[in-house]
Protein backbone atom coordinates (compact mmCIF):
# COMPACT_ATOMS: atom_id res chain seq x y z
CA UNK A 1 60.40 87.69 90.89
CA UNK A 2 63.03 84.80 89.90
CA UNK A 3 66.37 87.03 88.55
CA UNK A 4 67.29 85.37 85.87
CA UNK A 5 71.15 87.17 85.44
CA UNK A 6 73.44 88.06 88.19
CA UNK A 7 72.25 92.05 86.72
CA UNK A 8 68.72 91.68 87.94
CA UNK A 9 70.23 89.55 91.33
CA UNK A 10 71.90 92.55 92.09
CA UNK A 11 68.98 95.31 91.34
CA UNK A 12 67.04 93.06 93.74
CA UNK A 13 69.71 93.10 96.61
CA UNK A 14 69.73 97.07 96.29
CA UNK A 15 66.31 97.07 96.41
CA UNK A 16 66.02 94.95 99.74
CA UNK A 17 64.86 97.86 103.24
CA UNK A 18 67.49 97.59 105.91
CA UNK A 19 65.49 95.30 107.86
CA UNK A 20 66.49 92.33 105.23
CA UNK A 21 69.92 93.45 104.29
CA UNK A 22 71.63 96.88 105.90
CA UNK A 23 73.47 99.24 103.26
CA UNK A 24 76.71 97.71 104.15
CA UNK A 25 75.92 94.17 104.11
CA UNK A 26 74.10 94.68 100.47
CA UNK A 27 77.62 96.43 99.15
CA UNK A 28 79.37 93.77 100.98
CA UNK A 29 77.65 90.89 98.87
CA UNK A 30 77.49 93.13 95.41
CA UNK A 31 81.13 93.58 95.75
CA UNK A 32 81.74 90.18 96.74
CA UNK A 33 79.75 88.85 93.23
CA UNK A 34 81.21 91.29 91.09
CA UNK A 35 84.92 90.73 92.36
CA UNK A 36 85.58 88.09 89.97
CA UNK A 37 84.37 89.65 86.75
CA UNK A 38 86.34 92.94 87.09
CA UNK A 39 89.89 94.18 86.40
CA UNK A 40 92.46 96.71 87.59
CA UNK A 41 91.45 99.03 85.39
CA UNK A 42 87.99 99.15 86.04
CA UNK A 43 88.82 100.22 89.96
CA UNK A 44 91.92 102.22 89.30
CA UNK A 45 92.55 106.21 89.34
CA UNK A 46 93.03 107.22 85.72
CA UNK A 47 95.80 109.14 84.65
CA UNK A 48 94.21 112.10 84.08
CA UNK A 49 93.27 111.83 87.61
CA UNK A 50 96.74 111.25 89.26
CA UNK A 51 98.75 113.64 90.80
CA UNK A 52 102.43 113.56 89.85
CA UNK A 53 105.37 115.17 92.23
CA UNK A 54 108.54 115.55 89.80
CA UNK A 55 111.77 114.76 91.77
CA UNK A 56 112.94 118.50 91.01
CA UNK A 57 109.46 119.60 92.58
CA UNK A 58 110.60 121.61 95.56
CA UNK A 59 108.24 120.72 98.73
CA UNK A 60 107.16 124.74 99.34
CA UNK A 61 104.02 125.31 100.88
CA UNK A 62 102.38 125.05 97.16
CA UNK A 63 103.41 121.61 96.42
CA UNK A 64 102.60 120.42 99.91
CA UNK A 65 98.88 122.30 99.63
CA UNK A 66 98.36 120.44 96.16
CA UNK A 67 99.29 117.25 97.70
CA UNK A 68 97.43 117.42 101.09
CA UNK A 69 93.96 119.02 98.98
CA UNK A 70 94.62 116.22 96.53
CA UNK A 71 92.82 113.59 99.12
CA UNK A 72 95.19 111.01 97.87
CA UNK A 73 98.12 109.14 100.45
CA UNK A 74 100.76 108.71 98.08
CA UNK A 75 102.42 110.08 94.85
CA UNK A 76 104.44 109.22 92.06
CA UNK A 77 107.72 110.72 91.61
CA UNK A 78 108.30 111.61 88.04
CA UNK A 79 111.98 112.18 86.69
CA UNK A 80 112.51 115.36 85.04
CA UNK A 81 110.78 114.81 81.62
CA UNK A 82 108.10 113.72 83.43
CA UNK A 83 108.12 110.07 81.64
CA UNK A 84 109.77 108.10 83.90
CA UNK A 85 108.63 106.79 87.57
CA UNK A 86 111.72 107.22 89.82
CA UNK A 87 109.78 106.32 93.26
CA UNK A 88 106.88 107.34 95.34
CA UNK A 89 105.71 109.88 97.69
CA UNK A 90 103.83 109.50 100.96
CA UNK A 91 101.90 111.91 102.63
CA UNK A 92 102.82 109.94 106.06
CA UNK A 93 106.24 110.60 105.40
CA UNK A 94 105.90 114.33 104.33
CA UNK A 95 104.15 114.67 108.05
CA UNK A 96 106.54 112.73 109.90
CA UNK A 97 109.22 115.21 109.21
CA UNK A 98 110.42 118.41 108.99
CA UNK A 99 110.69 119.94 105.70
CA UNK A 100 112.33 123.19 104.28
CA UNK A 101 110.97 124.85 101.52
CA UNK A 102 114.41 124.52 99.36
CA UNK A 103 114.16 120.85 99.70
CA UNK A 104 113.27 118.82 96.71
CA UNK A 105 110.79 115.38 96.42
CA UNK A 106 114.23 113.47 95.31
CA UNK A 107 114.83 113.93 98.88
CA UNK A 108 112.11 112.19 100.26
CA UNK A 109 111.14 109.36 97.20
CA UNK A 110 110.96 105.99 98.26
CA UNK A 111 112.88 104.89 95.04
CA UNK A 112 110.32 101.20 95.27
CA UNK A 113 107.96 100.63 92.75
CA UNK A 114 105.42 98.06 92.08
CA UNK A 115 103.53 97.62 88.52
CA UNK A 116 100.02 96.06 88.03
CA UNK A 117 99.31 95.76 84.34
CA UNK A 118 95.59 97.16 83.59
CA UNK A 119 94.56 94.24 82.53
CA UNK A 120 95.27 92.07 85.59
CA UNK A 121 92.04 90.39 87.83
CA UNK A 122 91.62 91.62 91.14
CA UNK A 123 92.47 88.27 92.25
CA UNK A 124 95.77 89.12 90.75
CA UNK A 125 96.18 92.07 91.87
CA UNK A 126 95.53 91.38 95.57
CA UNK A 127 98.01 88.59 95.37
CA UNK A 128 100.84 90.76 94.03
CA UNK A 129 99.56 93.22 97.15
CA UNK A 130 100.40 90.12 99.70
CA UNK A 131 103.33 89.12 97.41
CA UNK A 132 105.32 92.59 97.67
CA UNK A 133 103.76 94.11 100.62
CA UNK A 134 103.61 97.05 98.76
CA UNK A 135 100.39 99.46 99.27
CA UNK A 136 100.74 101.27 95.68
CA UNK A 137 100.80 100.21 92.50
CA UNK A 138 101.52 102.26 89.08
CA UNK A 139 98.96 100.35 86.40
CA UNK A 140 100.77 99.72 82.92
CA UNK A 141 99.29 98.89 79.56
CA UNK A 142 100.88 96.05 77.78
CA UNK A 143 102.99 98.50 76.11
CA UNK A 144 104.72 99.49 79.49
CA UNK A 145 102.67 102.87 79.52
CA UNK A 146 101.30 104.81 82.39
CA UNK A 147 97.72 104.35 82.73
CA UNK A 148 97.04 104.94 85.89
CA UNK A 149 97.56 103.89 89.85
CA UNK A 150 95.86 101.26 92.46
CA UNK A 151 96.53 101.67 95.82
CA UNK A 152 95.24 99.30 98.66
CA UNK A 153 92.30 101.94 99.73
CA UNK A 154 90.63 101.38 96.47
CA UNK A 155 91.62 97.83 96.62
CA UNK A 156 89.96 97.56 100.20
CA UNK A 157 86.94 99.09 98.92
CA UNK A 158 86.07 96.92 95.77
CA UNK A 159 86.53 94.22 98.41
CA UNK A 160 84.25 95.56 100.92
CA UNK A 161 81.73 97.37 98.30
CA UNK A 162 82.44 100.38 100.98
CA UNK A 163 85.27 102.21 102.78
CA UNK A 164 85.88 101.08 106.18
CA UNK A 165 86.04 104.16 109.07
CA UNK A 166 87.91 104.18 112.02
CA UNK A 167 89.34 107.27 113.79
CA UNK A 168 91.57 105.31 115.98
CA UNK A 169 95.33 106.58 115.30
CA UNK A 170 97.42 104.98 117.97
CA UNK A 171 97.96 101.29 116.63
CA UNK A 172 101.59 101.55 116.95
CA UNK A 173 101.10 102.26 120.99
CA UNK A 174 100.72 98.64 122.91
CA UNK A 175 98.75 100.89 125.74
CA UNK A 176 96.11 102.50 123.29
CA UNK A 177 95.31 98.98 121.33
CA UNK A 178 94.89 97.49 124.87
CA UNK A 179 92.91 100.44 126.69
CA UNK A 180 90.85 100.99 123.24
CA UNK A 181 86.76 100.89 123.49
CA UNK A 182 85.43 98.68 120.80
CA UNK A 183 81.90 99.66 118.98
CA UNK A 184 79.48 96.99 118.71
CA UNK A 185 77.94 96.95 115.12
């Protein structure tokens, strides 16, 4: 069978056993093909899906719990009507330190934030990632509305059709990167 649309190219690459094509490599080439054709909105987390800190939020064990359960590495910061981004949350900070239950998010925001507008290509979208070296991304409308977040994980993973693994934690320690076993694949 000749495909005759890039649709059918791509049923055919699913369909392919692992001795052709392995999982990965088949996501690998999907993603590559459909990279150019999609938009930050069709990869980001939703609104509805976002989890918001608000900068009076204090960082109890409740708010931490939501956050950690949440699966997600950083937050926005809300002000106090809840309308406004003031700043970002990361979970890598909240770790790194010690908190007290009577201290509030405002404390530890990272008052930076980057905008992607929804309807920006990837391509765009990966260059404003290199541009500001900035890892998240609050997604606007045209309007200047909310609609929703992109942070390099999801980025990664259009990219790569899959998200990469790797249990290795020490890359800040010379020693660890130098001593470290590789895998073959």
């Amino acid at each position: 069978m000749q495909p005759k649309t890039l649709k059918e190219f791509i049923e055919i690459l699913r369909d392919l056993p692992d001795e052709v094509l392995s999982q990965k490599e088949r996501m690998m080439i999907i993603a590559a093909m459909e990279f150019k054709n999609l938009r930050v909105a069709d990869i980001m987390t939703p609104r509805e899906k976002v989890v918001f800190v608000n900068i009076r939020d204090f960082l109890g064990p409740l708010t931490l719990d939501r956050l950690y359960r949440s699966g997600t590495s950083t937050f926005p910061v809300v002000d106090e009507t809840g309308r406004q981004v003031v700043g970002t949350i990361s979970v890598d900070r909240l770790n790194s330190l010690e908190i007290r239950e009577n201290d509030t998010a405002e404390k530890y925001l990272d008052p930076r934030v980057c905008y992607l507008r929804e309807d920006y290509s990837l391509e765009q979208a990966v260059a404003a990632f290199i541009r500001t070296h900035c890892f998240f991304f609050v997604v606007v409308n045209k309007m200047g509305q909310l609609v929703g977040t992109l942070n390099y994980k999801e980025m990664v993973g259009m990219i790569m059709g899959y998200y990469p693994k790797d249990d290795f934690d020490k890359d800040a320690s010379l020693g660890a990167v130098i001593r470290r076993e590789l895998r073959q694949n």
